[in-house]
Protein backbone atom coordinates (compact mmCIF):
# COMPACT_ATOMS: atom_id res chain seq x y z
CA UNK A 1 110.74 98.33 91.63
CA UNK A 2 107.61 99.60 89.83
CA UNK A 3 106.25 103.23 90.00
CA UNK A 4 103.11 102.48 89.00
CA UNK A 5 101.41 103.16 92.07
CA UNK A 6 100.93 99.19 93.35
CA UNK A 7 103.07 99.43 96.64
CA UNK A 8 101.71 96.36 98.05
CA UNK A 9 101.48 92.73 95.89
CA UNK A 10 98.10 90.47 97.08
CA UNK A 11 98.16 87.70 99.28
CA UNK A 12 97.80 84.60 98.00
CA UNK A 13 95.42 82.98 100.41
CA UNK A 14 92.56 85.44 102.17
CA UNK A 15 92.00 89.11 102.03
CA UNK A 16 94.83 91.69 102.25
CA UNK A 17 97.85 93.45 101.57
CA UNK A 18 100.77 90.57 100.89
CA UNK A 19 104.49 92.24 100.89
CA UNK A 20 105.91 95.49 99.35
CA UNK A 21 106.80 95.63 95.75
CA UNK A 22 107.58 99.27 95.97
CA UNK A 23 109.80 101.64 98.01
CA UNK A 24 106.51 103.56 98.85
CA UNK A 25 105.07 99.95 100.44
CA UNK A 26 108.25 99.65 102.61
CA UNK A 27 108.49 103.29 103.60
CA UNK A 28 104.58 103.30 104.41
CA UNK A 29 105.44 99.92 107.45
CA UNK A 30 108.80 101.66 108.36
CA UNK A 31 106.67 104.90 109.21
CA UNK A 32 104.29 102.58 110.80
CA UNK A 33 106.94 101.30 112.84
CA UNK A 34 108.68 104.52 114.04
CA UNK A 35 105.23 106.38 114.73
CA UNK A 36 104.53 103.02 117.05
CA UNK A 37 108.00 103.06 118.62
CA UNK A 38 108.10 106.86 119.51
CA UNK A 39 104.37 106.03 120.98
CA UNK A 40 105.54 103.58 123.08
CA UNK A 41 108.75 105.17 124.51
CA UNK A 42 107.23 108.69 124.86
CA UNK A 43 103.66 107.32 126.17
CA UNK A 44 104.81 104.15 127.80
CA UNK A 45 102.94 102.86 130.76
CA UNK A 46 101.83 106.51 132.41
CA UNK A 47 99.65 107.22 129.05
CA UNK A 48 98.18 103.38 127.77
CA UNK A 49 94.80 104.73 126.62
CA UNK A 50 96.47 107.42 124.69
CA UNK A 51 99.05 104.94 123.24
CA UNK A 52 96.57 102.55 122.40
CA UNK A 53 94.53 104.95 120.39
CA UNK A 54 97.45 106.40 118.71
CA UNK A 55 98.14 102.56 117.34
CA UNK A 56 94.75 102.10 116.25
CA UNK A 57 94.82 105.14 114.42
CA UNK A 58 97.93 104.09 112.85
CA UNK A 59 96.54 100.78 112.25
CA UNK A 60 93.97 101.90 110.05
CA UNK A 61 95.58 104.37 107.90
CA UNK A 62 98.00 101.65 106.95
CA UNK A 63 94.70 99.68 106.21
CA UNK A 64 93.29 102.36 104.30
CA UNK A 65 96.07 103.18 102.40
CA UNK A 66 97.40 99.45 101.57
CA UNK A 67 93.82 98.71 100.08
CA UNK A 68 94.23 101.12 97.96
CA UNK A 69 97.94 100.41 96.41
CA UNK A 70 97.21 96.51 96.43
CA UNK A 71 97.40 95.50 93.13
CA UNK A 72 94.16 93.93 92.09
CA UNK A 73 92.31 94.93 95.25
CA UNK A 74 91.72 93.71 98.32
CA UNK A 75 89.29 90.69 97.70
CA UNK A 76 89.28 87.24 98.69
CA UNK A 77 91.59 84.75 97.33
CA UNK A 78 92.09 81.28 96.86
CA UNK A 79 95.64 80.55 95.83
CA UNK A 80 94.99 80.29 92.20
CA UNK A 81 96.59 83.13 90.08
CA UNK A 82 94.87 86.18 88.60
């Protein structure tokens, strides 16, 4: 594992994050996870809006902060190598 701060490697084919190469990229989708999970047993059905925004919230920070440990970027690609 690198500390170099790339969490995430790039997909091959499109735009995106492509799998963790770094504790931080794992521990960033675990969180992910468990803030989604709590949501959804705490909220459940009584609170849907609520739970819904929480995930969309959630959604985007990992968005936000995946771009910006993907190695090279997010851009486009075509399956060749970089």
């Amino acid at each position: 594992m690198r500390d170099d701060g790339e969490w995430f490697a790039p997909k091959r084919f499109g735009l995106g994050a492509g799998r963790p190469i770094a504790w931080q990229g794992w521990a960033l989708i675990a969180g992910f996870i468990a803030v989604t999970a709590i949501a959804a047993f705490f909220l459940g059905e009584h609170h849907r809006p609520l739970f819904i925004i929480v995930v969309v919230i959630g959604a985007l920070a990992l968005s936000v902060i995946s771009a910006k440990h993907t190695r090279g970027g997010w851009k486009w690609r075509w399956g060749g190598e970089e």
